[in-house]
C-alpha atoms as a PDB file:
ATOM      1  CA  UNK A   1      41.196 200.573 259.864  1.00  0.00           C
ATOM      2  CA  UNK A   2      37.421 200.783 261.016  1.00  0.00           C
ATOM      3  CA  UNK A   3      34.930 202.874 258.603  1.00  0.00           C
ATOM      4  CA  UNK A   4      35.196 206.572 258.063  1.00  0.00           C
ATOM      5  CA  UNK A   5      32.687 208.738 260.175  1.00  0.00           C
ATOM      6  CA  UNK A   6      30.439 209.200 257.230  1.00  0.00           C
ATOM      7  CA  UNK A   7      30.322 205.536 256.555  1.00  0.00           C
ATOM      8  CA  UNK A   8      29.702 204.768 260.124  1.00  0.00           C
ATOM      9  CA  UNK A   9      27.187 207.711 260.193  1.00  0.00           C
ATOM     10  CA  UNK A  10      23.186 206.319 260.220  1.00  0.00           C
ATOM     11  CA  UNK A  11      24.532 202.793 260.920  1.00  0.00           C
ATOM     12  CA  UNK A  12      25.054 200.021 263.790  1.00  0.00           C
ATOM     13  CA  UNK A  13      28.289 199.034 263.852  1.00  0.00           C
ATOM     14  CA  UNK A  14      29.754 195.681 265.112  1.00  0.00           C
ATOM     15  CA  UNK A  15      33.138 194.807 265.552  1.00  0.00           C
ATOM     16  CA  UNK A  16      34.106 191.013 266.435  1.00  0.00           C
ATOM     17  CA  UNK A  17      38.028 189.997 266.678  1.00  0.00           C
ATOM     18  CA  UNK A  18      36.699 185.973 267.318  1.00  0.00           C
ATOM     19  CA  UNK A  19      38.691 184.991 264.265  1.00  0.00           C
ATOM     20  CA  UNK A  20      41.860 185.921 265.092  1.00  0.00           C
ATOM     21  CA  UNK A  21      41.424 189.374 263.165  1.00  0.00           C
ATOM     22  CA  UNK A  22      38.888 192.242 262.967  1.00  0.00           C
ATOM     23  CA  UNK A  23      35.285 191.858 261.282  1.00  0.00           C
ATOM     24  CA  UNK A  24      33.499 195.001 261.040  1.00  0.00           C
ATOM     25  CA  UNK A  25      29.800 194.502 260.221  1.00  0.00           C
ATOM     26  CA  UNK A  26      27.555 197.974 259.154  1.00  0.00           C
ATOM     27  CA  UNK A  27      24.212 198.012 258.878  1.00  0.00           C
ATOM     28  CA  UNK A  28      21.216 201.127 258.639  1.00  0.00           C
ATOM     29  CA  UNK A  29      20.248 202.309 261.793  1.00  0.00           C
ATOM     30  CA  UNK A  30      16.626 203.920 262.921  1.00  0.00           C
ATOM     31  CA  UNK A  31      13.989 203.085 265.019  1.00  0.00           C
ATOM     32  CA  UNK A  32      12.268 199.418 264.265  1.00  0.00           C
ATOM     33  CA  UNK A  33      14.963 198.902 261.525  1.00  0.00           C
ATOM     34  CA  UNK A  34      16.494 195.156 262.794  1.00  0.00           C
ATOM     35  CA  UNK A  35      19.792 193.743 261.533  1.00  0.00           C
ATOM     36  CA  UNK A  36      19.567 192.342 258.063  1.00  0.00           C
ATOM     37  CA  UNK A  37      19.086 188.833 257.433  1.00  0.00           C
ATOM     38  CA  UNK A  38      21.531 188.415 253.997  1.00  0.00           C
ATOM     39  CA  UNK A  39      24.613 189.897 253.741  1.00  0.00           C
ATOM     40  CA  UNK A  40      27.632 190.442 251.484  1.00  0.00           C
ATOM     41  CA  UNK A  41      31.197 189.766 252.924  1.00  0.00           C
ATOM     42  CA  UNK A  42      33.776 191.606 250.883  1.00  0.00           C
ATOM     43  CA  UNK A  43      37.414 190.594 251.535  1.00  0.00           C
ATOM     44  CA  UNK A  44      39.651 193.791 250.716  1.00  0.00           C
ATOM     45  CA  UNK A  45      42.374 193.859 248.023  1.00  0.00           C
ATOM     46  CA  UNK A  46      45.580 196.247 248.473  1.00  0.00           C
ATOM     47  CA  UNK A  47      47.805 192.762 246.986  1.00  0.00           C
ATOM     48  CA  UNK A  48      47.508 191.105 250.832  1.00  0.00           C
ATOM     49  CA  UNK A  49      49.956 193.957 252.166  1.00  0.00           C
ATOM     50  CA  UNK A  50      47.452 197.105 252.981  1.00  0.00           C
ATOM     51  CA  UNK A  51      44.321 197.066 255.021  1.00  0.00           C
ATOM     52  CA  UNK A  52      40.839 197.975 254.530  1.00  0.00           C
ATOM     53  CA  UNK A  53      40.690 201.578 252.844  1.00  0.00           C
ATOM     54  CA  UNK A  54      37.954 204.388 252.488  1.00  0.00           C
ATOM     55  CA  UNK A  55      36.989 203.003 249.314  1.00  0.00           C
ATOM     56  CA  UNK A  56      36.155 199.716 250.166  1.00  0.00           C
ATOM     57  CA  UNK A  57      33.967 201.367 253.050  1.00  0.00           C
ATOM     58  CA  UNK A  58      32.210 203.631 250.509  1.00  0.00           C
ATOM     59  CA  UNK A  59      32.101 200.969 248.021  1.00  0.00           C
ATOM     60  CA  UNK A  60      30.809 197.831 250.394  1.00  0.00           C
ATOM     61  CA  UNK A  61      28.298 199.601 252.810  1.00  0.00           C
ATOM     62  CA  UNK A  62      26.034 201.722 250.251  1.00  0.00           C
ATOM     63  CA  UNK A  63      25.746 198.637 248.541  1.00  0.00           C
ATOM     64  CA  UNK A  64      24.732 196.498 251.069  1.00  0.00           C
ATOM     65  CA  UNK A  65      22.184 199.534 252.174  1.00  0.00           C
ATOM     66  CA  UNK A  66      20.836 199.293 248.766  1.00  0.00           C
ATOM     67  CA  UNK A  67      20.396 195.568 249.333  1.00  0.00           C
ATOM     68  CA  UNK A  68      18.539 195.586 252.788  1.00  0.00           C
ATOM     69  CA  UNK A  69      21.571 193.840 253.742  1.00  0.00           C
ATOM     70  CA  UNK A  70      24.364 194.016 256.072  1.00  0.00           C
ATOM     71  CA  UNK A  71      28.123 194.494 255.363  1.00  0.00           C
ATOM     72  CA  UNK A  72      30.576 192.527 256.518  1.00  0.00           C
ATOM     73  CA  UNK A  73      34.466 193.602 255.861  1.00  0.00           C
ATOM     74  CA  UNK A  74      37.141 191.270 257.833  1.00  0.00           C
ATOM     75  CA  UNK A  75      40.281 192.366 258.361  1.00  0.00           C
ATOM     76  CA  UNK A  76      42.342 189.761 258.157  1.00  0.00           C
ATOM     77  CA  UNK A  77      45.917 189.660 258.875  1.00  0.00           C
ATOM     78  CA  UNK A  78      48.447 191.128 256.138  1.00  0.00           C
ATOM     79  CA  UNK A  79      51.897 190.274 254.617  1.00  0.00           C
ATOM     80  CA  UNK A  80      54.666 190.142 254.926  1.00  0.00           C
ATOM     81  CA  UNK A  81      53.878 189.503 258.615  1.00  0.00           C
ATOM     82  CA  UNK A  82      51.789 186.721 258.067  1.00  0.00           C
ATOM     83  CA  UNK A  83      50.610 184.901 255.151  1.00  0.00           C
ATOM     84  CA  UNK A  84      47.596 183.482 253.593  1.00  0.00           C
ATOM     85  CA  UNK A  85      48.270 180.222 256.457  1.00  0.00           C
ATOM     86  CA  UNK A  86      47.800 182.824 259.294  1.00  0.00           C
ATOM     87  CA  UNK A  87      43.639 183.716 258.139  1.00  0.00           C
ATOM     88  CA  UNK A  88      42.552 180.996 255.808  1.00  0.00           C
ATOM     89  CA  UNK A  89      40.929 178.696 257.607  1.00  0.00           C
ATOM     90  CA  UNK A  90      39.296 181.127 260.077  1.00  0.00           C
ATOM     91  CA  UNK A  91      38.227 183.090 256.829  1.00  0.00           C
ATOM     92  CA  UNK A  92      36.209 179.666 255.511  1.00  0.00           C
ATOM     93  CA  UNK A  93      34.722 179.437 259.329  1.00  0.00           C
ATOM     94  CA  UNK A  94      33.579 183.420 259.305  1.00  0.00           C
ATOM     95  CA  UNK A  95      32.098 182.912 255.533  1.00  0.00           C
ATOM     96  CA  UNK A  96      30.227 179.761 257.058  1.00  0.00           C
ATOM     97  CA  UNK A  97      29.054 181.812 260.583  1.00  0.00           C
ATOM     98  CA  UNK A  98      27.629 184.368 257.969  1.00  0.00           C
ATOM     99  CA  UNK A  99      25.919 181.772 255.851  1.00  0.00           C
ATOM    100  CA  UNK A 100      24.453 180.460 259.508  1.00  0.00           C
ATOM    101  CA  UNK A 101      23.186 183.861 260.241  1.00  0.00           C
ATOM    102  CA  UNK A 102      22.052 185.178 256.592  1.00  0.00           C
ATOM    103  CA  UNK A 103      19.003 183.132 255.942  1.00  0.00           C
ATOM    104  CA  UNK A 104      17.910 185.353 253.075  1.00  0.00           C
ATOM    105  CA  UNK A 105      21.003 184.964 251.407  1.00  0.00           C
ATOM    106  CA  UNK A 106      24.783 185.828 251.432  1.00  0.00           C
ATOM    107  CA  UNK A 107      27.076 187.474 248.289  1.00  0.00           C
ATOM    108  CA  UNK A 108      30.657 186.364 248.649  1.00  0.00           C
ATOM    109  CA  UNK A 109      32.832 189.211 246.962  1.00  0.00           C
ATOM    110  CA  UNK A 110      36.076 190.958 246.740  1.00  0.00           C
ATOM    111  CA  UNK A 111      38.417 192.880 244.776  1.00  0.00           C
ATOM    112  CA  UNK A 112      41.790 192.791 243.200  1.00  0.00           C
ATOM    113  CA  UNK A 113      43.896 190.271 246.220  1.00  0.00           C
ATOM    114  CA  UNK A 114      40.592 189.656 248.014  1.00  0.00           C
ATOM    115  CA  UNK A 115      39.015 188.859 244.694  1.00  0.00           C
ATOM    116  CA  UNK A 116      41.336 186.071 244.452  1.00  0.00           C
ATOM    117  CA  UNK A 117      41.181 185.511 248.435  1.00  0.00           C
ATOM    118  CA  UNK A 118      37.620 185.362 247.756  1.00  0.00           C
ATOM    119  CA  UNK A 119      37.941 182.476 244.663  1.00  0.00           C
ATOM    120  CA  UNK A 120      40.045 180.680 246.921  1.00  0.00           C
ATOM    121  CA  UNK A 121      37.364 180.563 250.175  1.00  0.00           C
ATOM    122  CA  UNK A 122      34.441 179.979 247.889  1.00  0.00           C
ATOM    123  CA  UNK A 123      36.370 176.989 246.205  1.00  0.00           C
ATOM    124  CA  UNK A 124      36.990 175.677 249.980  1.00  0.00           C
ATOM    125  CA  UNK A 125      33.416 175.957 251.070  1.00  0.00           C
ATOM    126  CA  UNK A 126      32.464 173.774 247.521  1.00  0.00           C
ATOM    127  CA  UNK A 127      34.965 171.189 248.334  1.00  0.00           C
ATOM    128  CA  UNK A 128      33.846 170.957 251.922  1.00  0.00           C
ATOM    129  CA  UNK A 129      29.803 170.682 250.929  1.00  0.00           C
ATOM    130  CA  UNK A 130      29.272 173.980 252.620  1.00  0.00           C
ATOM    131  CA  UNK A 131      26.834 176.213 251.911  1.00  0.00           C
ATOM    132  CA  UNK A 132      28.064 178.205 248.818  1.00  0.00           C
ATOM    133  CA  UNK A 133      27.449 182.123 248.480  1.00  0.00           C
ATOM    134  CA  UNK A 134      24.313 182.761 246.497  1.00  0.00           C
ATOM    135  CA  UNK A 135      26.456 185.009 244.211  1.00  0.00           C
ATOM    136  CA  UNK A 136      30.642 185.428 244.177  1.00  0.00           C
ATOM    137  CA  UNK A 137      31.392 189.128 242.774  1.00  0.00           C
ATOM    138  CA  UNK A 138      35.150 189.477 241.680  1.00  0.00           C
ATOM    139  CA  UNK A 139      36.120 192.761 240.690  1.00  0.00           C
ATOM    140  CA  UNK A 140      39.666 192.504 238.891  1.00  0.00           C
ATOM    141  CA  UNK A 141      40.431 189.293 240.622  1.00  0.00           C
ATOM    142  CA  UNK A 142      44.128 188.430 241.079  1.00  0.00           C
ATOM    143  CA  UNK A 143      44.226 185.442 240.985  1.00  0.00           C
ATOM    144  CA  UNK A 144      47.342 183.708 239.161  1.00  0.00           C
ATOM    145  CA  UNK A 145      50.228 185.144 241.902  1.00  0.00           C
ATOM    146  CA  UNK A 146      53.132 182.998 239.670  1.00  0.00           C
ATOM    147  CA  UNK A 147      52.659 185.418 236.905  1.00  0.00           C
ATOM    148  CA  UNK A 148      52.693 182.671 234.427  1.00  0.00           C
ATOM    149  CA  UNK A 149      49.552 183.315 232.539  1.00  0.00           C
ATOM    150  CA  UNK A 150      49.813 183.952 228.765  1.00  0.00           C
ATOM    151  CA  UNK A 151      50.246 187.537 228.085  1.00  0.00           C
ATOM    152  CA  UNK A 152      51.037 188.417 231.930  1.00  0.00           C
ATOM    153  CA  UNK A 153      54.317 190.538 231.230  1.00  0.00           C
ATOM    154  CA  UNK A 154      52.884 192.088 228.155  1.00  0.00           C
ATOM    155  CA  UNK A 155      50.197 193.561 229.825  1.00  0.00           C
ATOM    156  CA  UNK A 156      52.622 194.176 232.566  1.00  0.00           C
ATOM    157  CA  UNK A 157      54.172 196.627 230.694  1.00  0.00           C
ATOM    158  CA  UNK A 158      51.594 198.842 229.534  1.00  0.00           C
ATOM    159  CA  UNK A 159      49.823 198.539 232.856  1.00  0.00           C
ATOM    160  CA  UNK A 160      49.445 202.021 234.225  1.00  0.00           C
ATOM    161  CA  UNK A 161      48.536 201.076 237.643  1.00  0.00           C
ATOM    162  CA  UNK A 162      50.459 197.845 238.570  1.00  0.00           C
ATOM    163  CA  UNK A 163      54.268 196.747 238.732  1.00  0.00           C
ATOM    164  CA  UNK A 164      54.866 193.133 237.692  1.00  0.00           C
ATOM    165  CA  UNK A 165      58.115 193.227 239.954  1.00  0.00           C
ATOM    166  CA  UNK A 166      55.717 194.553 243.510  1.00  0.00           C
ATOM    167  CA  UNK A 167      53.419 191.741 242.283  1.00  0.00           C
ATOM    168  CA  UNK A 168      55.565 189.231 242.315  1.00  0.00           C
ATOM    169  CA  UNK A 169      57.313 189.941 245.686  1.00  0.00           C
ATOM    170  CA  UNK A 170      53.979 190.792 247.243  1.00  0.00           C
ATOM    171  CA  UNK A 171      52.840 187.710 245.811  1.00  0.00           C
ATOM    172  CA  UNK A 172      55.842 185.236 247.894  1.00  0.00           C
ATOM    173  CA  UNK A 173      54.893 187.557 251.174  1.00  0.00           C
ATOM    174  CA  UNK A 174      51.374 186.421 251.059  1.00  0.00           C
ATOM    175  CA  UNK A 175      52.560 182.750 250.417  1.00  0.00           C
ATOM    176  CA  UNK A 176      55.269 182.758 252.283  1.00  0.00           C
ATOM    177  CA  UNK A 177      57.776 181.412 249.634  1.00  0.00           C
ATOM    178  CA  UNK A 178      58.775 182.358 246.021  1.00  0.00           C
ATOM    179  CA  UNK A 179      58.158 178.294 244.887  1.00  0.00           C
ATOM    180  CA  UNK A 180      55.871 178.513 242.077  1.00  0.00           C
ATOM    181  CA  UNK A 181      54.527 175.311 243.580  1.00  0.00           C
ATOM    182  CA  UNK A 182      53.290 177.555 246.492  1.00  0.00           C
ATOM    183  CA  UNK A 183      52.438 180.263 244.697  1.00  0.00           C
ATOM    184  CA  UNK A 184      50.242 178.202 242.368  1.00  0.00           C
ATOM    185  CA  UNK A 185      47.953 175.807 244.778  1.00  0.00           C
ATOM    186  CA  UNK A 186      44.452 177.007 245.538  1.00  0.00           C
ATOM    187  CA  UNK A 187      44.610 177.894 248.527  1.00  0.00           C
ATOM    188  CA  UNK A 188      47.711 180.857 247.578  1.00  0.00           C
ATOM    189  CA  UNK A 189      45.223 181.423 244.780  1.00  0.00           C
ATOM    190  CA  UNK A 190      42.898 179.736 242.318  1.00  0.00           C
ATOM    191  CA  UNK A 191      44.865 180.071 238.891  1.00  0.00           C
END
């Protein structure tokens, strides 16, 4: 889903689909103002089976304004239709076009599933000697999808917010099997 009307208010907005999957980028509009030259790409959360929602929009883009910078929020394909096979190599190329193009900088980010999507990219730009983000910001990162943790199903249990059991069958979606060899290599998720 594309940003809200009062995110999108006072901003250019630039949707690409080159990747396979929608990239919104936001930036402040006004005369003389030119498109940033760092930016922040924040991959969404929602456990890899729910899009982009308002509050990533009103989250991302203020922040970026803050900045001087430009947001960039992908869309990238969601289970159980597809799985983490289906975006993550076109994710690494987009996070390497918006290296190309930030020359003042780029903040590699995400939250909750697209804090560990985000792990997983930023370890796959190190081991490729591309250009790292300048900063990685993981807000509640979920990163070990086997569950197997220490204290995992203890905290499972007084977790408020958060079912172990939608975890773990969100979690074999976005891998596309239940194998805890699957669910535990990088590219899944960085445990």
């Amino acid at each position: 889903e594309g940003p809200p009307d009062r995110v999108r208010r006072g901003h250019e907005a630039r949707i690409d689909n080159v990747h396979g999957f929608p990239v919104f980028t936001l930036w402040p509009s006004g005369p003389g103002v030119q498109e940033p030259r760092r930016s922040p790409v924040h991959l969404h959360g929602c456990a890899d089976v729910r899009g982009v929602v308002p509050w990533h929009w009103r989250f991302v883009v203020p922040l970026a304004d803050a900045l001087g910078a430009r947001a960039v929020l992908p869309a990238y394909p969601l289970a159980p239709e597809f799985t983490v096979e289906d975006s993550f190599e076109e994710m690494v190329r987009l996070v390497e076009e918006v290296a190309a193009d930030s020359p003042d900088g780029y903040v590699l980010a995400g939250d909750s599933a697209g804090g560990g999507y985000a792990l997983a990219v930023a370890q796959a730009l190190r081991d490729r000697g591309a250009r790292p983000p300048d900063r990685l910001v993981l807000l509640a990162p979920w990163v070990d999808l086997t569950g197997s943790a220490p204290g995992t199903r203890e905290a499972a249990a007084r977790d408020p917010w958060l079912s172990y059991d939608h975890l773990a069958v969100y979690a074999s979606f976005w891998a596309g099997s239940a194998d805890l060899a699957v669910l535990a290599h990088p590219r899944v998720r960085p445990g």
